[in-house]
N, C-alpha and C. Protein backbone atom coordinates (compact mmCIF):
# COMPACT_ATOMS: atom_id res chain seq x y z
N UNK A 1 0.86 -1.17 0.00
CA UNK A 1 0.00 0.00 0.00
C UNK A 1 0.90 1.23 0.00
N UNK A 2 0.59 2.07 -0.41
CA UNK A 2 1.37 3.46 -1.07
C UNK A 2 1.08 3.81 0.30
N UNK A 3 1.38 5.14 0.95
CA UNK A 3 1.62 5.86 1.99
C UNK A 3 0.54 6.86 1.48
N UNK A 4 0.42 7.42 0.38
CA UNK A 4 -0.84 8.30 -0.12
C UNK A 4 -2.21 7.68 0.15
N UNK A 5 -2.13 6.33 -0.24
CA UNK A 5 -3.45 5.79 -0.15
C UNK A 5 -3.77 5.43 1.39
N UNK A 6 -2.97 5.40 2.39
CA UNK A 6 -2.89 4.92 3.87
C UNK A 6 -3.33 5.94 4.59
N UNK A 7 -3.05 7.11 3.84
CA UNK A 7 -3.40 9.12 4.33
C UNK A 7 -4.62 9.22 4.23
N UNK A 8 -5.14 8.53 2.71
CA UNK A 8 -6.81 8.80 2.23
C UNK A 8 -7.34 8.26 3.09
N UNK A 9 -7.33 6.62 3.28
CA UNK A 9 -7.94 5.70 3.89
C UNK A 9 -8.07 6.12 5.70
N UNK A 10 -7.34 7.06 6.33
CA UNK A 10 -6.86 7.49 7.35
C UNK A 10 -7.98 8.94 7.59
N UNK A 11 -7.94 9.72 6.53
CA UNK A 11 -8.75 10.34 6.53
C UNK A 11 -10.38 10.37 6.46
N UNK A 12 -10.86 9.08 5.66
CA UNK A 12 -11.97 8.77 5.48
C UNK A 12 -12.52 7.82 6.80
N UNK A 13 -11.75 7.18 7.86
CA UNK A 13 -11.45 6.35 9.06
C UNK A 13 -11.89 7.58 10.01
N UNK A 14 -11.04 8.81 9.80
CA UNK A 14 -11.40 9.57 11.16
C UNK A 14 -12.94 10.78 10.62
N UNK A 15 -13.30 10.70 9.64
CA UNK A 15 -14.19 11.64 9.20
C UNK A 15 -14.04 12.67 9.06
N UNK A 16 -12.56 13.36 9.01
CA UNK A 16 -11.72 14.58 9.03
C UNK A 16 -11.64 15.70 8.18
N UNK A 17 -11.67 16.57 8.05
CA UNK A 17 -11.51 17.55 7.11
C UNK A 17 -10.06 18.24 7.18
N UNK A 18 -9.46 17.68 8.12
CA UNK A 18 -8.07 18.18 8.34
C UNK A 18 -7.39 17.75 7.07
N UNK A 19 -6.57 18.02 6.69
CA UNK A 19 -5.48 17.71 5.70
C UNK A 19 -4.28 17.03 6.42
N UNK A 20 -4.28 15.53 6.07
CA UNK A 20 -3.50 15.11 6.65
C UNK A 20 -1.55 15.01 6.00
N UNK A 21 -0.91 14.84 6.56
CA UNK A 21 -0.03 14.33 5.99
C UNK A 21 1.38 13.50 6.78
N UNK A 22 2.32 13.12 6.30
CA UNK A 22 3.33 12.08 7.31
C UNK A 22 3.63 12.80 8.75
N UNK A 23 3.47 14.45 8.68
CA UNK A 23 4.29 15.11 10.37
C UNK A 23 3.21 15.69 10.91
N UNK A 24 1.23 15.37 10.46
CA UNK A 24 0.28 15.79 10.88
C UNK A 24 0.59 15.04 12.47
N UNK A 25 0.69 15.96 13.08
CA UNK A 25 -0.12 15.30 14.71
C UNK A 25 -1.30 14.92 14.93
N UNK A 26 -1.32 13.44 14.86
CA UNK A 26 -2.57 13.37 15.70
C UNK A 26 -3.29 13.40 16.74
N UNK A 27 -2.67 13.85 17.30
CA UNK A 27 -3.25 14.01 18.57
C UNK A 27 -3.87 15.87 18.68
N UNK A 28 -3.56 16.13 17.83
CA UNK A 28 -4.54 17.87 17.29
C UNK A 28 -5.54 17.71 16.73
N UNK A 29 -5.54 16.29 16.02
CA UNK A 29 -6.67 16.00 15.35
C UNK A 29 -8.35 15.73 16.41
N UNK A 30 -9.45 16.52 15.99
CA UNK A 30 -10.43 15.96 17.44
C UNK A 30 -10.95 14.70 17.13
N UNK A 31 -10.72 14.37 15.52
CA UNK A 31 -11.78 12.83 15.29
C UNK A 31 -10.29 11.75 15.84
N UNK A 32 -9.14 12.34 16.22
CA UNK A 32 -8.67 10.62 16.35
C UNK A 32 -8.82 10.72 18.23
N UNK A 33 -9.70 9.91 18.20
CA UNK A 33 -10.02 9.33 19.95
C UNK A 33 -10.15 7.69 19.72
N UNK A 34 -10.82 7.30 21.13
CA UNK A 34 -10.84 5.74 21.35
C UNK A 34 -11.65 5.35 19.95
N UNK A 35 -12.36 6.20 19.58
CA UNK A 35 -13.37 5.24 18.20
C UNK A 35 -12.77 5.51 17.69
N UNK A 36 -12.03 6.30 16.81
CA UNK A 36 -11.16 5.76 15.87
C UNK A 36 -9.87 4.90 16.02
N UNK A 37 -9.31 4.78 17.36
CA UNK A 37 -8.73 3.76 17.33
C UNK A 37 -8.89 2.23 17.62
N UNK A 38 -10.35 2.21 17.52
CA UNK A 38 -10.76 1.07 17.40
C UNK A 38 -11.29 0.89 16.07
N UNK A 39 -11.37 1.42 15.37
CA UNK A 39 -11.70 1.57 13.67
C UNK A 39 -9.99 1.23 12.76
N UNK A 40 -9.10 1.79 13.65
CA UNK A 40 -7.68 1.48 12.86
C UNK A 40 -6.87 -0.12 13.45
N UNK A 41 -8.01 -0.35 14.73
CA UNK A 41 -7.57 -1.97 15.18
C UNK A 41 -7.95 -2.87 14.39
N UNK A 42 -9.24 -2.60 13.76
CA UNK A 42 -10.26 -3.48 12.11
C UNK A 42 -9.38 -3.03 11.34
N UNK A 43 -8.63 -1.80 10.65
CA UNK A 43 -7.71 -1.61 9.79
C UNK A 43 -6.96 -2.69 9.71
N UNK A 44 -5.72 -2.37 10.56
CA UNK A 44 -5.12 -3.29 10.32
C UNK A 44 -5.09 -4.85 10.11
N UNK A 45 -6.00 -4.70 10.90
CA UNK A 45 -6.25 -6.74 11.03
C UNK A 45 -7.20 -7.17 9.20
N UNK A 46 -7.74 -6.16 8.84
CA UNK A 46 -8.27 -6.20 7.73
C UNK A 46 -7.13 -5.61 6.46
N UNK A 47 -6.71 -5.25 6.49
CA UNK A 47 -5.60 -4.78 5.67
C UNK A 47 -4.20 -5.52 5.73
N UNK A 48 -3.76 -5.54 6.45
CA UNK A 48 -2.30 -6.12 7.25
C UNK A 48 -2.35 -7.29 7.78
N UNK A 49 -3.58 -7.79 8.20
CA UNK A 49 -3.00 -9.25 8.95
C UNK A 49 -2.47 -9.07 10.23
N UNK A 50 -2.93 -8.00 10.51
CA UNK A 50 -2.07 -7.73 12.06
C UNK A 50 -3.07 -7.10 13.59
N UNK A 51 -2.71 -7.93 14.24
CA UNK A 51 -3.58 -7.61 15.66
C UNK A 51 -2.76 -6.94 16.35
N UNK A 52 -2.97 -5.68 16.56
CA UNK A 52 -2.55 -4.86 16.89
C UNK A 52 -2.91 -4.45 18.53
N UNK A 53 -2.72 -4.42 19.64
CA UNK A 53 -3.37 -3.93 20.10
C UNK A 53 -3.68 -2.10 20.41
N UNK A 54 -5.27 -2.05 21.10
CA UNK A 54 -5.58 -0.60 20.93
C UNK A 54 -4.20 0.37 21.56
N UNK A 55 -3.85 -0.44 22.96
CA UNK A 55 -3.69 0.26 23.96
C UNK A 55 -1.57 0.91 22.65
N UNK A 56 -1.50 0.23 21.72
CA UNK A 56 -0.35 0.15 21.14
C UNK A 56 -0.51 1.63 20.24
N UNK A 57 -1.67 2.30 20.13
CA UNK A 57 -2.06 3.43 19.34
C UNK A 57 -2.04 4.69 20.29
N UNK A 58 -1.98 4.31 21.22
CA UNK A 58 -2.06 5.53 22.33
C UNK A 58 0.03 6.32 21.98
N UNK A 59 0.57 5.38 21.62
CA UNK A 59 1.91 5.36 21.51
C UNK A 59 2.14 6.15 20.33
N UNK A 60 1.33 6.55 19.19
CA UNK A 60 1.29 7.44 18.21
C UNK A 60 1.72 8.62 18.41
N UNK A 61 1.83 9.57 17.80
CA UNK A 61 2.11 10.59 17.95
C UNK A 61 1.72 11.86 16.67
N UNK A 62 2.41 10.69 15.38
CA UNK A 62 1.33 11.94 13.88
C UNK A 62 1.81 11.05 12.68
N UNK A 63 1.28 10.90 11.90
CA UNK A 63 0.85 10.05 11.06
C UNK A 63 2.32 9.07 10.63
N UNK A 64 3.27 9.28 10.35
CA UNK A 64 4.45 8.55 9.95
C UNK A 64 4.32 7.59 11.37
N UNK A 65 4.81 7.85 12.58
CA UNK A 65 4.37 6.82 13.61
C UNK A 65 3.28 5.77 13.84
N UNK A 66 2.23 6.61 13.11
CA UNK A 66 1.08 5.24 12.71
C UNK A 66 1.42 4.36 12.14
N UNK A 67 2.12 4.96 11.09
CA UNK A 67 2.42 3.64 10.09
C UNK A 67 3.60 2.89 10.73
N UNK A 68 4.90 3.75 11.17
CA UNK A 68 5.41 2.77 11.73
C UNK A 68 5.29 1.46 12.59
N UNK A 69 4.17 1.78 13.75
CA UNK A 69 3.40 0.89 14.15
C UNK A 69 2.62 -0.13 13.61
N UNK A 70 2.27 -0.03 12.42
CA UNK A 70 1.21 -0.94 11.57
C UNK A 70 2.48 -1.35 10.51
N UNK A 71 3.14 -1.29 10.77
CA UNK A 71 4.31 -2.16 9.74
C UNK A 71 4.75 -1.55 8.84
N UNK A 72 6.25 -0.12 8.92
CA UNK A 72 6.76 0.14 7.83
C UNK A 72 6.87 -0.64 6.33
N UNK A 73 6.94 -1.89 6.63
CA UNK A 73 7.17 -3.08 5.76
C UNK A 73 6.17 -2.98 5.12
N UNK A 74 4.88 -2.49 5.17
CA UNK A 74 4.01 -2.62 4.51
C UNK A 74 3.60 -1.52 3.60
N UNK A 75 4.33 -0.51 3.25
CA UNK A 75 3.89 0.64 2.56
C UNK A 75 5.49 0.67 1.90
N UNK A 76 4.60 1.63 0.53
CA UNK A 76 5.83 1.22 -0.71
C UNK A 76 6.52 3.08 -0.23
């Protein structure tokens, strides 16, 4: 998965109008809370193959760290 398409899919996940991008903080963001990080725990396990746990998203910080967490390995 491209890193562009992980931004879209990220954006359409939190219902955002923010403009996201790799050094967006999320934690400025108001839609990323516990429901969306339980919406990016179905992400991954639906996308990635990976069980993630929630409490592992609190560890985020702005969008490149997401992904790091959900598997650099997995984006081109």
């Amino acid at each position: 998965m491209t890193k562009e398409k992980f931004i879209e899919d990220l954006s359409d996940l939190l219902e955002t109008d923010v403009e996201l991008t790799l050094t967006t903080n999320l934690k400025e963001v108001e839609e990323y809370d516990s429901l969306a990080i339980m919406g990016l725990v179905a992400y991954a396990d639906r996308n990635f193959g990976k069980k993630i746990p929630g409490e592992k998203f609190g560890e985020v910080t702005d969008v490149q760290s997401l992904i790091d967490i959900l598997g650099a390995e997995n984006f081109e």
